[in-house]
N, C-alpha and C. Protein backbone atom coordinates (compact mmCIF):
# COMPACT_ATOMS: atom_id res chain seq x y z
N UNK A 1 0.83 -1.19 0.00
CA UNK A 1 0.00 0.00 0.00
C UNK A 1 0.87 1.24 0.00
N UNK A 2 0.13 2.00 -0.51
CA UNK A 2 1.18 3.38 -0.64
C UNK A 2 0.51 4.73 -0.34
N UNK A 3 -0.93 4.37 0.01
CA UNK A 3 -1.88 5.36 0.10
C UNK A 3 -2.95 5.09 1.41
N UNK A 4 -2.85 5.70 2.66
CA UNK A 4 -4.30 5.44 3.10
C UNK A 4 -5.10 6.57 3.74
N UNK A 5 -6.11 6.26 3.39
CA UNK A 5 -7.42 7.03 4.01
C UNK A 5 -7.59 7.14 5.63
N UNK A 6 -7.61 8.37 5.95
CA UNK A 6 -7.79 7.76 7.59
C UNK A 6 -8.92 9.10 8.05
N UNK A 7 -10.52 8.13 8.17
CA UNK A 7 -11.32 9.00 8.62
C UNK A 7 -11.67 8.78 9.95
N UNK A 8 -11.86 10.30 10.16
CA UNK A 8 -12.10 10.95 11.70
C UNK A 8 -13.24 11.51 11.45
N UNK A 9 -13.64 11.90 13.25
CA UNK A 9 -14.98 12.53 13.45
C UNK A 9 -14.56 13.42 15.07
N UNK A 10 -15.12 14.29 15.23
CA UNK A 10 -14.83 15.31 16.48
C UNK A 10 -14.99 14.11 17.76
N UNK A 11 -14.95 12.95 18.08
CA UNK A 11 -14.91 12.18 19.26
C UNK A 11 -13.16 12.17 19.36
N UNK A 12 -13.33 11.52 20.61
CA UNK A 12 -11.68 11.67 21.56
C UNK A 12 -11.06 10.26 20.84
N UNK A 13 -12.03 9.50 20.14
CA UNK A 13 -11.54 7.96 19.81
C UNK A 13 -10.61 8.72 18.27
N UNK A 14 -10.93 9.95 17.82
CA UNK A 14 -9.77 10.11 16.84
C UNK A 14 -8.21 9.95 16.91
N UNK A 15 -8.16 10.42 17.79
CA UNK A 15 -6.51 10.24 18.46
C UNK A 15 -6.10 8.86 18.29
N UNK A 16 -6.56 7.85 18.75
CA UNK A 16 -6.39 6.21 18.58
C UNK A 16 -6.26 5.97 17.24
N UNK A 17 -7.33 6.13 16.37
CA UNK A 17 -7.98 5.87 15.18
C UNK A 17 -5.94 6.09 14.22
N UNK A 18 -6.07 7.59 14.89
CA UNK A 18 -4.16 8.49 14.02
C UNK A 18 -3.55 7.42 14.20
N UNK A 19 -3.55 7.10 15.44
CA UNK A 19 -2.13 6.24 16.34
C UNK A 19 -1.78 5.29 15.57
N UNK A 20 -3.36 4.49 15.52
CA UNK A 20 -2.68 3.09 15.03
C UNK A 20 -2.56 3.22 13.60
N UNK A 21 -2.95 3.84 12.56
CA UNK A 21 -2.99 4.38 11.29
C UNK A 21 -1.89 5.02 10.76
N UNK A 22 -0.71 5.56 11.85
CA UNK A 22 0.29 6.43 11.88
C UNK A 22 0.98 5.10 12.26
N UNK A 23 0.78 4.34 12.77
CA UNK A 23 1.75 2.66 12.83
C UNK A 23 1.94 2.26 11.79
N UNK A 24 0.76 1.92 11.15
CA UNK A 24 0.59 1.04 9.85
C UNK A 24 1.32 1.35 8.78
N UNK A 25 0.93 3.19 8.31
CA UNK A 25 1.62 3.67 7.34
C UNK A 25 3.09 4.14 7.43
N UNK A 26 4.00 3.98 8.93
CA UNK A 26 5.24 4.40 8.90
C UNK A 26 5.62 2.66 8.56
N UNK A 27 4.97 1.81 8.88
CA UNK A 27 5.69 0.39 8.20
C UNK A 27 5.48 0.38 7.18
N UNK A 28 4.43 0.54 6.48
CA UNK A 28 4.26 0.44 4.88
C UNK A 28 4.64 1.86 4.05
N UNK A 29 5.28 2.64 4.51
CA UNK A 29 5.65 4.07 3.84
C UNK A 29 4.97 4.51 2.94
N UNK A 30 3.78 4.53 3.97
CA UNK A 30 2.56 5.32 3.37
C UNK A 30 1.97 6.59 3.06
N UNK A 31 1.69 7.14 1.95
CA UNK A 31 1.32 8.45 2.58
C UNK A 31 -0.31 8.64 3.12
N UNK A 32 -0.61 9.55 3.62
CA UNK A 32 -1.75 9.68 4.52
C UNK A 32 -2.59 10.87 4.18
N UNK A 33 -4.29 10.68 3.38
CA UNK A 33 -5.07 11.41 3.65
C UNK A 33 -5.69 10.88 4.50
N UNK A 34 -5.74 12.47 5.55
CA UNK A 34 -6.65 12.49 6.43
C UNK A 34 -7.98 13.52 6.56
N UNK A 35 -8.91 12.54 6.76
CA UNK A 35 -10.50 13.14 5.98
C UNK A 35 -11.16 13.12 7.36
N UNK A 36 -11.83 14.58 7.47
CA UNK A 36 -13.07 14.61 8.07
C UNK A 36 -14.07 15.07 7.59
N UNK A 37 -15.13 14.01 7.17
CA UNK A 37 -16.84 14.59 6.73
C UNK A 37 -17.03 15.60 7.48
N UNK A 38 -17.24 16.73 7.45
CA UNK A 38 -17.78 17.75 8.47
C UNK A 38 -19.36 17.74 8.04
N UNK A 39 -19.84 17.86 8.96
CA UNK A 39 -21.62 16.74 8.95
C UNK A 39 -22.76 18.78 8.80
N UNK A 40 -23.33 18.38 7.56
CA UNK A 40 -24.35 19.49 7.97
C UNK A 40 -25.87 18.68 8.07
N UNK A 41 -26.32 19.66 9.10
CA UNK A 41 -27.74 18.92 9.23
C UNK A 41 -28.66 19.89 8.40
N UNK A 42 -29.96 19.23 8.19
CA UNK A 42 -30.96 19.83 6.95
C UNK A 42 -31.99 20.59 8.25
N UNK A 43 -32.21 22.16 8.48
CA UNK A 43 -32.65 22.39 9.11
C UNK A 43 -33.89 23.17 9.04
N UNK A 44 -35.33 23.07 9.62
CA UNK A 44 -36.45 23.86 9.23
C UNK A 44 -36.03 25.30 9.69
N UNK A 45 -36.07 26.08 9.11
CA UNK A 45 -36.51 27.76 9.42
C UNK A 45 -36.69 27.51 10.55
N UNK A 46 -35.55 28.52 11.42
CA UNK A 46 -35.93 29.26 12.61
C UNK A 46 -35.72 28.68 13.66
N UNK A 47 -34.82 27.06 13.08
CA UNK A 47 -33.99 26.21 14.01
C UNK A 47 -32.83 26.46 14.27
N UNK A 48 -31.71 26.56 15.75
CA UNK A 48 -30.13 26.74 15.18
C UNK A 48 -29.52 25.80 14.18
N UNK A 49 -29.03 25.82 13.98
CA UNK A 49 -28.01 25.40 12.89
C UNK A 49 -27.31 24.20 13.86
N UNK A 50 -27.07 23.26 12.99
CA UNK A 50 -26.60 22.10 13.84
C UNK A 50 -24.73 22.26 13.05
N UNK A 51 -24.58 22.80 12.09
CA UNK A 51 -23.29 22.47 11.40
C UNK A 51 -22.74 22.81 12.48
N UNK A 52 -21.64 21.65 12.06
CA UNK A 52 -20.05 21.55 12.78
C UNK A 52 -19.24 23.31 12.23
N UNK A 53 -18.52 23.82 12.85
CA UNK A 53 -17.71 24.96 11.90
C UNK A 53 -16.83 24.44 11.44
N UNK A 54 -16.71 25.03 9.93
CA UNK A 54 -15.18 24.68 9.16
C UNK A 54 -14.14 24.74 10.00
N UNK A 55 -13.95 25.89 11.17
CA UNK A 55 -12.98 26.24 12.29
C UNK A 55 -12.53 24.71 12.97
N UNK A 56 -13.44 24.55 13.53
CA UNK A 56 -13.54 23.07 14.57
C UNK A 56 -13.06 22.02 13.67
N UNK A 57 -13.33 22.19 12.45
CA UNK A 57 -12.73 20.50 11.68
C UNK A 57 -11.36 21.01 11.36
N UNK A 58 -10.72 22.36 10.70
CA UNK A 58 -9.78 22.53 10.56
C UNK A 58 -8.74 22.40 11.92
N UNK A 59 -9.31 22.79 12.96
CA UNK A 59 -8.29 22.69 14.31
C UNK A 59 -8.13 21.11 14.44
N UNK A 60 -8.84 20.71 14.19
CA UNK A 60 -8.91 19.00 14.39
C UNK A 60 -7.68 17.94 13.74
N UNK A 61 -7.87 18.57 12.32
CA UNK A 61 -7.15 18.17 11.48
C UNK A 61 -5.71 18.80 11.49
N UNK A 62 -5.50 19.92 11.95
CA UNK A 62 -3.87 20.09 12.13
C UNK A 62 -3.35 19.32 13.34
N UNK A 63 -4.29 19.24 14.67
CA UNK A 63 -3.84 18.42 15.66
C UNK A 63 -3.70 17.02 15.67
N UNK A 64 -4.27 16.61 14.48
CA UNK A 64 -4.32 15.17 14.24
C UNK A 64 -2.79 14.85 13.39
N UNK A 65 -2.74 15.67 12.08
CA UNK A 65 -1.59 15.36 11.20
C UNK A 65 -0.47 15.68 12.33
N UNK A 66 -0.25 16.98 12.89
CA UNK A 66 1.08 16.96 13.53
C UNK A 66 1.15 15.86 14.25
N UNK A 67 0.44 14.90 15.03
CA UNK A 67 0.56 14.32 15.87
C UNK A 67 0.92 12.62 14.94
N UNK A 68 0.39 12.74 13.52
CA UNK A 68 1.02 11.84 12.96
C UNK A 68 2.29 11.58 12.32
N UNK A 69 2.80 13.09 12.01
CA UNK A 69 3.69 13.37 11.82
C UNK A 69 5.16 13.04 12.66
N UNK A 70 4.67 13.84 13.86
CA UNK A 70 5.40 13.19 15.00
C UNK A 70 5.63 11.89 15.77
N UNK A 71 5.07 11.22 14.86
CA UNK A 71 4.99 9.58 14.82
C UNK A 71 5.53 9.29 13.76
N UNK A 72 6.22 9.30 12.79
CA UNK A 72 6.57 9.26 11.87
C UNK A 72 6.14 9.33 10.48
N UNK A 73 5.31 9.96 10.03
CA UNK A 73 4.19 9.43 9.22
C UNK A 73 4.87 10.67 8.15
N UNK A 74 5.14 10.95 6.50
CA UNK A 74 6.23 11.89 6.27
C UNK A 74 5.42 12.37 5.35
N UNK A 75 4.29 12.10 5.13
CA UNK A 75 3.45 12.52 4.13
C UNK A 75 1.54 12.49 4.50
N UNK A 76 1.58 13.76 4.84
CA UNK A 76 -0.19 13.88 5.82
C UNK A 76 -0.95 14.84 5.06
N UNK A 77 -1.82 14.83 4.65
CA UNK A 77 -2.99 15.79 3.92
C UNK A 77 -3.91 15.93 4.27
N UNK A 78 -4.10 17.07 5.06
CA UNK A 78 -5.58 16.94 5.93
C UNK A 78 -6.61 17.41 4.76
N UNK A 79 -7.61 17.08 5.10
CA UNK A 79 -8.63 17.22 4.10
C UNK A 79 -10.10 17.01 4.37
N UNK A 80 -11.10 18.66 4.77
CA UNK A 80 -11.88 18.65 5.08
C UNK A 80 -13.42 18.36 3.97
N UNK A 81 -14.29 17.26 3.73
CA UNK A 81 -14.85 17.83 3.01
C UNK A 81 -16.15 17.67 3.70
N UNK A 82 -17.57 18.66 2.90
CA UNK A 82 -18.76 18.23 4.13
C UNK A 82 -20.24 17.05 3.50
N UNK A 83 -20.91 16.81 4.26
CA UNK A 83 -21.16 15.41 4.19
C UNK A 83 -23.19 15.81 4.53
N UNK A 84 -23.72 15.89 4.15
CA UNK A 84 -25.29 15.99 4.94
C UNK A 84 -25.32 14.47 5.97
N UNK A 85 -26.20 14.83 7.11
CA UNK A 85 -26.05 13.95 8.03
C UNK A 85 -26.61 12.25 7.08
N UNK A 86 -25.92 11.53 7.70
CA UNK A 86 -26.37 10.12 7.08
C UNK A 86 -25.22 9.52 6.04
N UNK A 87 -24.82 10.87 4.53
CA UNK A 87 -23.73 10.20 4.11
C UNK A 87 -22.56 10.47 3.93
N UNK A 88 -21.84 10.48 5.60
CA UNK A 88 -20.33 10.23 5.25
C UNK A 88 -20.08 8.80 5.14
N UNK A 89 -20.68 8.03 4.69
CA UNK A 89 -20.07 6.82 4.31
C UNK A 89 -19.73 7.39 2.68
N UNK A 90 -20.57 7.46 2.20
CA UNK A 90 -20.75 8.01 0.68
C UNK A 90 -19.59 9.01 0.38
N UNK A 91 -18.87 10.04 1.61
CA UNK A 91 -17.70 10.89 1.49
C UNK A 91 -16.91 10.25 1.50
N UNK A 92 -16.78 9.11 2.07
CA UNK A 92 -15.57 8.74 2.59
C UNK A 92 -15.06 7.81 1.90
N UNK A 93 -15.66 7.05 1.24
CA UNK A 93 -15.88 6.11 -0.49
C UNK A 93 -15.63 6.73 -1.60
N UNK A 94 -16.18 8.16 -1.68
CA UNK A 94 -16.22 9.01 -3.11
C UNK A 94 -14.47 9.08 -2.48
N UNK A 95 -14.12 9.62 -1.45
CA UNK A 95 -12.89 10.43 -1.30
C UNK A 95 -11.51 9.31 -1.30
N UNK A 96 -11.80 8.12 -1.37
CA UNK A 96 -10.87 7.05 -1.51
C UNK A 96 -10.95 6.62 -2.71
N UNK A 97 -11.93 7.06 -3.40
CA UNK A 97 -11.18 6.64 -4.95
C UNK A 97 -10.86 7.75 -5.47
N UNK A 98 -11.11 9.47 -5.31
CA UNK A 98 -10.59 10.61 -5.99
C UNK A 98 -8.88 10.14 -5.42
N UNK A 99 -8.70 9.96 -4.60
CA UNK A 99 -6.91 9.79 -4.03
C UNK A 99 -6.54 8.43 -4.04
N UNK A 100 -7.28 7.57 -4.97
CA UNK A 100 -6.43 6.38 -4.91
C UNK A 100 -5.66 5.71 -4.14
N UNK A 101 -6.69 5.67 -2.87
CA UNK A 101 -6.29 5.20 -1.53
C UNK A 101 -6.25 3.58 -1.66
N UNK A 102 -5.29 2.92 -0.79
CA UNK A 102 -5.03 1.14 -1.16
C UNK A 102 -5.96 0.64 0.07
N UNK A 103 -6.17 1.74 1.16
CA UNK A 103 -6.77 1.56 2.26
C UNK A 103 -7.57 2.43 3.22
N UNK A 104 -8.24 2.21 3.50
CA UNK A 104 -8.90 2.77 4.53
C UNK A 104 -9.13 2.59 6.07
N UNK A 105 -9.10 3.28 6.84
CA UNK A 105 -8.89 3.85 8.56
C UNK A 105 -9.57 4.55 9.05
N UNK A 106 -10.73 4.26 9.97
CA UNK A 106 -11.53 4.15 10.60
C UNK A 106 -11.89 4.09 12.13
N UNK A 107 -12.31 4.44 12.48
CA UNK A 107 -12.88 4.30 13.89
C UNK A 107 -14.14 3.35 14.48
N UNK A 108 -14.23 3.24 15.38
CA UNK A 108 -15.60 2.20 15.57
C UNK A 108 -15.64 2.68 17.35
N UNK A 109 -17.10 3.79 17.39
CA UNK A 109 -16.97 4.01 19.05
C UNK A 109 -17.77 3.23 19.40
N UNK A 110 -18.43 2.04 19.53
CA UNK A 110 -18.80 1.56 20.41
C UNK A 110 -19.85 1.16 20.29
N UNK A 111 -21.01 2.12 19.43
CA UNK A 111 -22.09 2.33 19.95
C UNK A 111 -23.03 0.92 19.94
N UNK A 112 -24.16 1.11 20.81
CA UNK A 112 -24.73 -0.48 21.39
C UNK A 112 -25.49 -0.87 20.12
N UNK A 113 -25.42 -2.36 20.16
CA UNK A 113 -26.40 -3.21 18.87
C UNK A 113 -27.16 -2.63 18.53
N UNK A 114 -28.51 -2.41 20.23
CA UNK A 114 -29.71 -1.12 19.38
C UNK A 114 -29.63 -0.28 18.48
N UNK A 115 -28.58 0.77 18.89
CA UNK A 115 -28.39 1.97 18.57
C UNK A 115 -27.75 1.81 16.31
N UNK A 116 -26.80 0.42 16.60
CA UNK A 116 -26.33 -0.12 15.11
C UNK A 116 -27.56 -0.63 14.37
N UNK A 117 -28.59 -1.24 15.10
CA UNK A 117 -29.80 -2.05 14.24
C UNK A 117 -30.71 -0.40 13.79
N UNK A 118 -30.69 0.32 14.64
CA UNK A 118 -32.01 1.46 14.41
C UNK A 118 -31.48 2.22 13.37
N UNK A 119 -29.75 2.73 13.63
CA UNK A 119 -29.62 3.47 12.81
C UNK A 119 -28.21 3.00 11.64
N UNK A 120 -27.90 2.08 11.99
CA UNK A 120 -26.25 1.49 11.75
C UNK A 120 -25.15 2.34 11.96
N UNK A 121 -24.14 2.05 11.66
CA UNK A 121 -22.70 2.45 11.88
C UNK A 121 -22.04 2.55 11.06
N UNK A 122 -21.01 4.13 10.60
CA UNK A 122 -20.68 4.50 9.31
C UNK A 122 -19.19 3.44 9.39
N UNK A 123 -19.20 2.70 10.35
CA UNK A 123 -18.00 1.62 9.92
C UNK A 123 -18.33 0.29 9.42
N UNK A 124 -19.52 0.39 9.89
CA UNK A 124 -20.40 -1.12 9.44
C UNK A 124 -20.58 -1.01 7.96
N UNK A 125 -21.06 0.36 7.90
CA UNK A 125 -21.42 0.56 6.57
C UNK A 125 -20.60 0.54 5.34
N UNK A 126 -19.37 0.85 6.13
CA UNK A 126 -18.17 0.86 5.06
C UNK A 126 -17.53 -0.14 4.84
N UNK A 127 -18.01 -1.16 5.84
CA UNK A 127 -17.28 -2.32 5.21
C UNK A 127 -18.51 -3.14 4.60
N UNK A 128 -19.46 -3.10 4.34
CA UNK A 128 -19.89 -3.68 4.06
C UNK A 128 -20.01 -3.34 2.12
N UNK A 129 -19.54 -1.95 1.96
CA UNK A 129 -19.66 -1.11 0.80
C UNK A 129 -18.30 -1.16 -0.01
N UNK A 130 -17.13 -0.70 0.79
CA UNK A 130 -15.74 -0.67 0.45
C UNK A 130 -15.12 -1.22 -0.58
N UNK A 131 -14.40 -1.04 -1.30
CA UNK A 131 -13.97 -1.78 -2.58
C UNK A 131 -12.13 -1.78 -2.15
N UNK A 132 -12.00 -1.62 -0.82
CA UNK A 132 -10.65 -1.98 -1.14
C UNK A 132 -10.66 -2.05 0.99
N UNK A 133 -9.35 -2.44 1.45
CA UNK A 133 -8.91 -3.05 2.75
C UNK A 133 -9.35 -1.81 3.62
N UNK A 134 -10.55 -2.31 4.79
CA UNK A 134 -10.96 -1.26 5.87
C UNK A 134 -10.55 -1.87 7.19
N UNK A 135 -9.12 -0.71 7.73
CA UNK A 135 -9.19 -1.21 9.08
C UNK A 135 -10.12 -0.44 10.10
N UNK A 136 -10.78 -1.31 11.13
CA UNK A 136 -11.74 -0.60 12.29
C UNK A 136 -11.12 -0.45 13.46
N UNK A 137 -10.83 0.29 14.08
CA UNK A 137 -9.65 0.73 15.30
C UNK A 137 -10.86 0.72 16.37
N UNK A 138 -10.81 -0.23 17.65
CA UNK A 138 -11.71 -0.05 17.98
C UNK A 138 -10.98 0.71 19.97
């Protein structure tokens, strides 16, 4: 592999998600996009606004690359793009074949069976969709 994808989301499980992703690709001398869907929600008139700020994903993403960096990782591209709630699976698929990624990196927080059967899980989802190697960092 020479390319991987490594998507994040504003939870504390991102840091892990880098870590072990920043392992993988300093053994395989990889280079590294790193993607966050920044999530907008569809909102009626006269509701606040649920969007994430471009601010908050950009701070995210420099604290993430330096920190992969500083792990050895010699090639990091942060890369924000935004997602309506439901498909960052669909971002995160479109955005691994625009960069000809060999792999993809992922997170998996936890959430309970219920919560995966009612609404599923954008890691479930991606592997079940993926056209090329998804690791789940759990």
């Amino acid at each position: 592999m020479t390319k991987l994808l490594v998507a994040v989301d504003e939870s504390t499980h991102a840091d892990d998600v880098c870590a072990v992703a920043a392992k993988w690709a300093v053994t395989m001398t990889a280079d590294v996009v790193l993607l966050h869907a920044r999530v907008e929600q569809m909102q009626p008139r006269g509701l606040p606004d649920a969007t994430e700020t471009g601010a908050s994903a950009d701070e995210l993403l420099v604290r993430l690359a330096d920190a992969m960096r500083a792990a050895g990782v010699t090639n990091v591209e942060p890369r924000v793009d935004t997602a309506l709630a439901g498909d960052e699976v669909q971002v995160i698929l479109d955005t691994a074949a625009d960069v000809g990624a060999d792999g993809i990196v992922i997170g998996h927080r936890g959430t309970s069976r219920l919560t995966q059967l009612l609404i599923g899980s954008v890691a479930h989802k991606l592997i079940q969709l993926a056209d090329r190697p998804v690791l789940v960092v759990r």
